[in-house]
N, C-alpha and C. Protein backbone atom coordinates (compact mmCIF):
# COMPACT_ATOMS: atom_id res chain seq x y z
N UNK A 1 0.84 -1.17 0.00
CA UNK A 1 0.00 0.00 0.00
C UNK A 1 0.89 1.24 0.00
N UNK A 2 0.21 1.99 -0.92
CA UNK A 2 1.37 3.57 -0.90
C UNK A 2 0.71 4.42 -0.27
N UNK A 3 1.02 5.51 0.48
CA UNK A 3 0.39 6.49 1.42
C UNK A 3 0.85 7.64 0.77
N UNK A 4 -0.37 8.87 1.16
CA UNK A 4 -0.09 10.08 0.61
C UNK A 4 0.55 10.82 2.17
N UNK A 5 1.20 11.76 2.01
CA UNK A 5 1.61 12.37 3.04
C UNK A 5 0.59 13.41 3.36
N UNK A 6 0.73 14.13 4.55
CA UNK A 6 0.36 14.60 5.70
C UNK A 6 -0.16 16.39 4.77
N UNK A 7 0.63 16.50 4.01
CA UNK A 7 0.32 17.46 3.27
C UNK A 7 0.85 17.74 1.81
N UNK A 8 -0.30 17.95 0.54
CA UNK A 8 -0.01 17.91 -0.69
C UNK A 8 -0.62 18.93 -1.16
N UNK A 9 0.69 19.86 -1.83
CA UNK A 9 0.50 20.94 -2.17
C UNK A 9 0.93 21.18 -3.37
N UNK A 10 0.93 22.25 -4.23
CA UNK A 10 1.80 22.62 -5.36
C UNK A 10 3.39 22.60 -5.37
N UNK A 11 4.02 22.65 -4.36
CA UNK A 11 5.33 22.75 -4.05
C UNK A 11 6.14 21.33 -3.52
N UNK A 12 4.92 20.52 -3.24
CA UNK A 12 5.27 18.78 -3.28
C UNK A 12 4.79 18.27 -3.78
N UNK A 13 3.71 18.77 -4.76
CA UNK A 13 3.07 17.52 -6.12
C UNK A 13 4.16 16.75 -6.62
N UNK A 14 5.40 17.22 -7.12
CA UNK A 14 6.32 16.69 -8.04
C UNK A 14 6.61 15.80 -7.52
N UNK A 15 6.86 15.96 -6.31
CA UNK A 15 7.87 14.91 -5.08
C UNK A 15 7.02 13.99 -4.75
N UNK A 16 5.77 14.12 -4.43
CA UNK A 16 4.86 13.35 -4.09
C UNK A 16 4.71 12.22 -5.28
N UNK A 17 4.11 12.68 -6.00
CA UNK A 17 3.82 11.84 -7.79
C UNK A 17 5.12 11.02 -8.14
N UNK A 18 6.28 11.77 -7.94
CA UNK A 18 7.62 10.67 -8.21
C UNK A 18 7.89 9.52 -7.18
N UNK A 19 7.12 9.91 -6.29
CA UNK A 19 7.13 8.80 -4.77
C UNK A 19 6.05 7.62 -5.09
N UNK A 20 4.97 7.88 -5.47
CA UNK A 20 4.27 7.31 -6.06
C UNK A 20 4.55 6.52 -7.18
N UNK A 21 4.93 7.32 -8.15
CA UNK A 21 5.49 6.35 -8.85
C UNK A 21 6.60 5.46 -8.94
N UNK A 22 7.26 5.66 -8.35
CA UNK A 22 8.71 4.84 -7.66
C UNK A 22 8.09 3.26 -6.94
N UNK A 23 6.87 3.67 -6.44
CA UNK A 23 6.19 2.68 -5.70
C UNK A 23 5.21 1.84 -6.86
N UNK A 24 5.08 2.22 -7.87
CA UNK A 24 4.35 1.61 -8.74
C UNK A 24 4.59 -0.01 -8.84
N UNK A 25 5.88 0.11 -9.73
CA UNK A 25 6.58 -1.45 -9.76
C UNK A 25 6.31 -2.47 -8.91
N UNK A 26 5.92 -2.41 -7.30
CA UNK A 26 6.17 -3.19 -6.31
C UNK A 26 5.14 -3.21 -5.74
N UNK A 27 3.75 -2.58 -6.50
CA UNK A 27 2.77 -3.06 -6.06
C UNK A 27 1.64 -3.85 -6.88
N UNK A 28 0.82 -4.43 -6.82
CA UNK A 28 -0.07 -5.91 -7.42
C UNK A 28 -0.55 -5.11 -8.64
N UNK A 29 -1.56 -6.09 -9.41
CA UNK A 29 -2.75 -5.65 -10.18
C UNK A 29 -3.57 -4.35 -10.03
N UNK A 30 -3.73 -4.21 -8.85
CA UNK A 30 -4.31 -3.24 -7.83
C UNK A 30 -3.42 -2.38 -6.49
N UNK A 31 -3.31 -1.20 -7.33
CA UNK A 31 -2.18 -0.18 -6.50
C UNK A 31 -3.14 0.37 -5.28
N UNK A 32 -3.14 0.06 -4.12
CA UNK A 32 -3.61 0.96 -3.10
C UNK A 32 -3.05 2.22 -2.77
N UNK A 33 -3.87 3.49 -2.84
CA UNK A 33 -3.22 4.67 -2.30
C UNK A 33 -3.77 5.04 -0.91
N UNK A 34 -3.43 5.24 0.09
CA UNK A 34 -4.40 5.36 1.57
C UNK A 34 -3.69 7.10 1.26
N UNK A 35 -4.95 7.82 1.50
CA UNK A 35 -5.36 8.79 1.85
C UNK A 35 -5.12 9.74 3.33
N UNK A 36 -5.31 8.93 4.07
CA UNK A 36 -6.29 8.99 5.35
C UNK A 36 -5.39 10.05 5.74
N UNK A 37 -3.48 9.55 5.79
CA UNK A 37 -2.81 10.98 6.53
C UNK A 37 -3.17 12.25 5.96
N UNK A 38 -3.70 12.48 4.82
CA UNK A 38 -3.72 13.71 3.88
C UNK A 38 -4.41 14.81 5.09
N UNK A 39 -3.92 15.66 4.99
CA UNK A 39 -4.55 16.88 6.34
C UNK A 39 -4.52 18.23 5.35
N UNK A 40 -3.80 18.91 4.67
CA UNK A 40 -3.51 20.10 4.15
C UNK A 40 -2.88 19.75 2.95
N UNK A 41 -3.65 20.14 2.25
CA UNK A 41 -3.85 20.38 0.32
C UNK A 41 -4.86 21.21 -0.07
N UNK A 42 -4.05 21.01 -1.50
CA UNK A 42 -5.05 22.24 -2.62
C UNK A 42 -5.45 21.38 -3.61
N UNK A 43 -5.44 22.15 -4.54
CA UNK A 43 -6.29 21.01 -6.18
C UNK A 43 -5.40 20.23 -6.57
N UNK A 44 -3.69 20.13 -6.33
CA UNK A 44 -2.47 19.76 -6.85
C UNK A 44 -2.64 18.33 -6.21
N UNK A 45 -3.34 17.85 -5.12
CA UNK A 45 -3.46 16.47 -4.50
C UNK A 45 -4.44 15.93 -5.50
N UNK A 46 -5.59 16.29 -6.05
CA UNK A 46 -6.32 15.90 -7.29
C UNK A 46 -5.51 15.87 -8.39
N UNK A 47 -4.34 16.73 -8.87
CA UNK A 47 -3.82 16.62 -9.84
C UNK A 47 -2.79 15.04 -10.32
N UNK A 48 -2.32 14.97 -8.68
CA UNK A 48 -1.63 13.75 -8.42
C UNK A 48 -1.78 12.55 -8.75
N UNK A 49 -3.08 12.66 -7.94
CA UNK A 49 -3.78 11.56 -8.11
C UNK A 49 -4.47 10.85 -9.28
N UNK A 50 -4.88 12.02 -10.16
CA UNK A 50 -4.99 11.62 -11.50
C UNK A 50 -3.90 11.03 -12.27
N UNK A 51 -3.16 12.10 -12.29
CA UNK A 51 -1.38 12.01 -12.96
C UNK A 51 -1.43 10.02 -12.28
N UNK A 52 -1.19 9.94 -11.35
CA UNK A 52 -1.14 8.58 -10.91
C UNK A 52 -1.67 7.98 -11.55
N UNK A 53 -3.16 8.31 -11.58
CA UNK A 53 -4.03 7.06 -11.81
C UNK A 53 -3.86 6.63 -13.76
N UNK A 54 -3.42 7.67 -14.07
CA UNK A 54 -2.99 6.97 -15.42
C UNK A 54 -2.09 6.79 -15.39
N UNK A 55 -1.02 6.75 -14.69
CA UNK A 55 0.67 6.27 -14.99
C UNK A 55 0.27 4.84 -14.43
N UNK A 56 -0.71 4.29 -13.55
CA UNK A 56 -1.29 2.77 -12.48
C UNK A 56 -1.97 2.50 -14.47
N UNK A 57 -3.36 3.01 -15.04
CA UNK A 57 -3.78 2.82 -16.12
C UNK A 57 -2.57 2.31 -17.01
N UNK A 58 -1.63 3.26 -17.28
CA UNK A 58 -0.56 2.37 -18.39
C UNK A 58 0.39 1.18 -18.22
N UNK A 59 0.70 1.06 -16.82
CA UNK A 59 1.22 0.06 -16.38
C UNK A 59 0.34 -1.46 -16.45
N UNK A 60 -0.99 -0.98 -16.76
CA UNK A 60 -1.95 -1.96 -16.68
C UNK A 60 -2.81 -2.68 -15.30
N UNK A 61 -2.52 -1.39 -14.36
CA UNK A 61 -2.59 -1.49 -12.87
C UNK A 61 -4.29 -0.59 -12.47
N UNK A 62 -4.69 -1.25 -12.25
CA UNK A 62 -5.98 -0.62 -11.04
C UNK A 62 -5.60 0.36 -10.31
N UNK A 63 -6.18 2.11 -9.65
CA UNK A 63 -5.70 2.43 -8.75
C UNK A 63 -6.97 2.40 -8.47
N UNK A 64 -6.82 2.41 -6.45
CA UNK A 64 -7.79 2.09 -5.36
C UNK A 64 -7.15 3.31 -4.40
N UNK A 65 -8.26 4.37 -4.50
CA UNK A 65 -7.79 5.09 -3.26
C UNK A 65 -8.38 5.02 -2.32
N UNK A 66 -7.90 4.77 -0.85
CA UNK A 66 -8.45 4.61 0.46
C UNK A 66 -8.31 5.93 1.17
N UNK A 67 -9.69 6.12 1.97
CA UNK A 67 -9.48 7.17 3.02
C UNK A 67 -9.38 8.65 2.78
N UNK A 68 -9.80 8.66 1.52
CA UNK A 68 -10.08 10.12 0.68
C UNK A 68 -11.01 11.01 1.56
N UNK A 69 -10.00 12.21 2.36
CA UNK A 69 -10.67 13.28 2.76
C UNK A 69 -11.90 14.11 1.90
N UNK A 70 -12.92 13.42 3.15
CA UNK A 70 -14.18 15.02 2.78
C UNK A 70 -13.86 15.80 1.94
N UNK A 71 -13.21 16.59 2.22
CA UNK A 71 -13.17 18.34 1.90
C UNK A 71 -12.31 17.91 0.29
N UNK A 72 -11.69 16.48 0.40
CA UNK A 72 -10.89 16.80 -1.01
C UNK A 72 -11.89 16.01 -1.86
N UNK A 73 -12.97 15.12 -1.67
CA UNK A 73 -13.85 14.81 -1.74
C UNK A 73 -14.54 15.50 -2.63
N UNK A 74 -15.23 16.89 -1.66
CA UNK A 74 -15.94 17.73 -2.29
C UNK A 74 -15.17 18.48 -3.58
N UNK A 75 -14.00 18.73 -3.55
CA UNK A 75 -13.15 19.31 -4.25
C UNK A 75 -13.19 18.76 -5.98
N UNK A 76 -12.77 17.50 -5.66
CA UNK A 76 -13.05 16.52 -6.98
C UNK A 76 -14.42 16.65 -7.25
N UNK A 77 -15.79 16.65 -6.80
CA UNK A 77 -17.19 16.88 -7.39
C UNK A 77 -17.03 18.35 -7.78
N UNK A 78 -16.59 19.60 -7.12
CA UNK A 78 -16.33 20.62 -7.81
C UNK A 78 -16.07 20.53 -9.04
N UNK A 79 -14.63 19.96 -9.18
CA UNK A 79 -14.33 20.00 -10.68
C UNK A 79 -14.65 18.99 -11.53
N UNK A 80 -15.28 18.28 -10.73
CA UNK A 80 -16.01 17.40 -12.07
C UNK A 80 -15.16 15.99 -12.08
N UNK A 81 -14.18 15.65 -11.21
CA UNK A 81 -13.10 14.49 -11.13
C UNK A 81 -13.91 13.51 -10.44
N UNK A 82 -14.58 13.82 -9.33
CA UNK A 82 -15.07 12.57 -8.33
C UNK A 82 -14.89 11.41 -8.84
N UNK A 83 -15.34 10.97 -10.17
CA UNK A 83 -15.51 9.60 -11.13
C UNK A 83 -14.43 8.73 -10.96
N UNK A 84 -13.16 10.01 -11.48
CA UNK A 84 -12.34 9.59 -11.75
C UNK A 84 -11.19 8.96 -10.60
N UNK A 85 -11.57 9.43 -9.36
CA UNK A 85 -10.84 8.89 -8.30
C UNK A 85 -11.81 7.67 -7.57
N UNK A 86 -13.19 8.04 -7.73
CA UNK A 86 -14.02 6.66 -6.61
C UNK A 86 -14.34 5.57 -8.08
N UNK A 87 -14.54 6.02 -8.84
CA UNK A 87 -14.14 4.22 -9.93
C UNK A 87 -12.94 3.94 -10.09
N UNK A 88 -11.70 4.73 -9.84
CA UNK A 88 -10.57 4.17 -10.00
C UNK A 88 -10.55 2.12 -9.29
């Protein structure tokens, strides 16, 4: 399981997403992302997570995110993403 950190912002998207993907290789059919530490972010944690979820898509990998904060929750139905992170 890969974990998002404690806070994802514009100034650690890059770092974050390369962490993620570093972790790609070494995880199943089905990449788990746990959420849950996420406390302080902007839209750049949606950006991630997308960016992810097709780099998991080309690898031929499932992503499964666990523990997706409320508020980033609402954020993704804002822009119209929700889909794209709860059918992942």
């Amino acid at each position: 399981m890969l974990r998002l950190p404690a806070e994802l912002n514009h100034a650690s998207a890059n770092a974050c997403l390369a962490q993620l993907a570093e972790g790609l290789s070494t995880e199943a059919a089905e990449v788990v992302v746990d959420a849950q530490a996420l406390q302080h972010f902007d839209s750049s944690a949606l950006a991630v997570l997308i960016e992810f979820r097709r780099a998991c898509s080309g690898a031929g990998k499932a992503l499964i995110v666990q523990g997706l904060p409320p508020r980033l929750r609402d954020l993704a139905a804002l822009y119209g993403v929700e889909e794209l992170l709860l059918s992942a």
